[in-house]
Protein backbone atom coordinates (compact mmCIF):
# COMPACT_ATOMS: atom_id res chain seq x y z
CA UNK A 1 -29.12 147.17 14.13
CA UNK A 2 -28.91 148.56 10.52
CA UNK A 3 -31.90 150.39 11.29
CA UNK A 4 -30.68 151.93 14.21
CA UNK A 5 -27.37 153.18 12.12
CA UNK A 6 -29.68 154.92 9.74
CA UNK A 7 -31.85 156.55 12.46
CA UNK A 8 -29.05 157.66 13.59
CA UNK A 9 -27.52 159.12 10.54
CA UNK A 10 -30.84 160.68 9.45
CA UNK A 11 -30.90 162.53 13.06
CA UNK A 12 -27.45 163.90 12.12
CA UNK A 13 -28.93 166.07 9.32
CA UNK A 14 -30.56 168.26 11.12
CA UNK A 15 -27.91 168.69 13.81
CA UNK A 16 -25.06 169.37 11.07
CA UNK A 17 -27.41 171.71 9.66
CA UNK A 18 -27.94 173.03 12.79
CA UNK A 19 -24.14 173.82 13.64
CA UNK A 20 -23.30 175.12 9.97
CA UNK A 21 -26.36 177.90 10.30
CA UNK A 22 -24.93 178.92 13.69
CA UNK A 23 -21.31 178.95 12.62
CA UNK A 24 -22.22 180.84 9.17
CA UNK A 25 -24.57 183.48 11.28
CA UNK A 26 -21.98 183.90 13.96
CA UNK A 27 -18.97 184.71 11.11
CA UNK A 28 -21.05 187.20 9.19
CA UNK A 29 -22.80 189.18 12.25
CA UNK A 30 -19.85 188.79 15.12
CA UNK A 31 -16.65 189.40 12.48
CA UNK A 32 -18.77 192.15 10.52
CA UNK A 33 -17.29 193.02 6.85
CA UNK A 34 -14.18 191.12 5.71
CA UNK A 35 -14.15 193.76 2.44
CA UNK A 36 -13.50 196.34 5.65
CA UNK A 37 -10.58 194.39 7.60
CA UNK A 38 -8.92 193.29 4.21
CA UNK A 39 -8.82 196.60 2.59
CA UNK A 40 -8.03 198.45 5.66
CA UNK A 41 -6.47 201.88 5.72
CA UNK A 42 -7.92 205.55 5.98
CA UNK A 43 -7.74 206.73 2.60
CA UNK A 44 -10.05 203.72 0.74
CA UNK A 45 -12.68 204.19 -1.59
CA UNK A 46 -15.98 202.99 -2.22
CA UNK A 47 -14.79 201.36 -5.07
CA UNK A 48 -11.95 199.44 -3.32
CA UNK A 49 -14.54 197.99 -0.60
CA UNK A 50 -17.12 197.16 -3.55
CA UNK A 51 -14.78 195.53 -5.15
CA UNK A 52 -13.09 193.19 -2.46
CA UNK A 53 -17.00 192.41 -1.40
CA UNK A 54 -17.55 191.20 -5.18
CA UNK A 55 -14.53 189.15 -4.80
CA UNK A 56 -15.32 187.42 -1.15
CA UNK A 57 -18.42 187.09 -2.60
CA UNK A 58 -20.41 189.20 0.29
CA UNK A 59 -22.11 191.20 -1.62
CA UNK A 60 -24.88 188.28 -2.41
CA UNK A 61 -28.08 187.61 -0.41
CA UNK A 62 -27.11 185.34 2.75
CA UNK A 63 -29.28 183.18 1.73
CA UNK A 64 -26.84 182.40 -1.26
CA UNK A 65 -23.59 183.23 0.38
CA UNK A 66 -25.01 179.97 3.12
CA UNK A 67 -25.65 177.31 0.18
CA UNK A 68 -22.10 178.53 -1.01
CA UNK A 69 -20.86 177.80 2.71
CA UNK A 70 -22.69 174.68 2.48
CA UNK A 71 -21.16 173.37 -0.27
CA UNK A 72 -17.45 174.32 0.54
CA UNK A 73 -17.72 173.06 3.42
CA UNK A 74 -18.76 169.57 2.27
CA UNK A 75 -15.71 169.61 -0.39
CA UNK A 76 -13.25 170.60 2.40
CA UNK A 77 -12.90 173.73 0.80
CA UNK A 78 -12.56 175.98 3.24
CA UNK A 79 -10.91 179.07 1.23
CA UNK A 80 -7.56 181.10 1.84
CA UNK A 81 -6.00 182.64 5.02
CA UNK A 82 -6.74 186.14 5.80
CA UNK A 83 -4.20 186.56 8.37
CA UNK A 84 -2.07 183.76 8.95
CA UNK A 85 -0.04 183.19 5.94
CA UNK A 86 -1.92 185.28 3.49
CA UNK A 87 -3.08 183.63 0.51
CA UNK A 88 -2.81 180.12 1.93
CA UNK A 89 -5.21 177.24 1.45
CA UNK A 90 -7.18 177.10 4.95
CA UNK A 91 -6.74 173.12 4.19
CA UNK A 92 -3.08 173.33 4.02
CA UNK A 93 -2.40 175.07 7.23
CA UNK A 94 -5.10 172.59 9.04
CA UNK A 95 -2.91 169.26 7.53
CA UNK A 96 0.39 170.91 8.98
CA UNK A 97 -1.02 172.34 12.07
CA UNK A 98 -0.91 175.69 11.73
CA UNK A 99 -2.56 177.86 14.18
């Protein structure tokens, strides 16, 4: 039986893998730049979108921006609202049942 569990949980790897690669693929190519919806406006610069990339962190290789994923994702960190409640721990609003 014990050796059953662990098959089991060993066959989980991959599939959690799996559904993190396809979630993290589907965000960055279906939602395009974040740096564009967050800055928004007519009259931004360069600078402005540069910037907000630096601070999202998109501006890395995906490779890097995935192990990042990875890894808040693991800690239940799962960053701040963007439209919500602005600024807002994703965490918190899960626990109370927002959205």
């Amino acid at each position: 039986m014990g050796v059953y569990i662990l098959r089991r949980l060993l066959h989980a790897i991959p599939v959690l893998l799996g559904v993190t690669l396809i979630t993290f693929l589907l965000f960055n190519v279906v939602c395009g730049d974040p740096a564009l919806v967050l800055v928004g406006g007519k009259k931004v610069t360069q600078e402005k979108i540069e910037a907000e990339r630096r601070r999202l962190g998109t501006d890395r290789p995906l490779t890097e921006q995935y192990l990042e994923f990875l890894k808040d994702t693991a800690t239940l960190d799962f960053g701040e609202s963007w439209r919500l409640q602005k600024d807002t721990p994703v965490i918190e609003m899960l626990g109370a049942g927002v959205g």
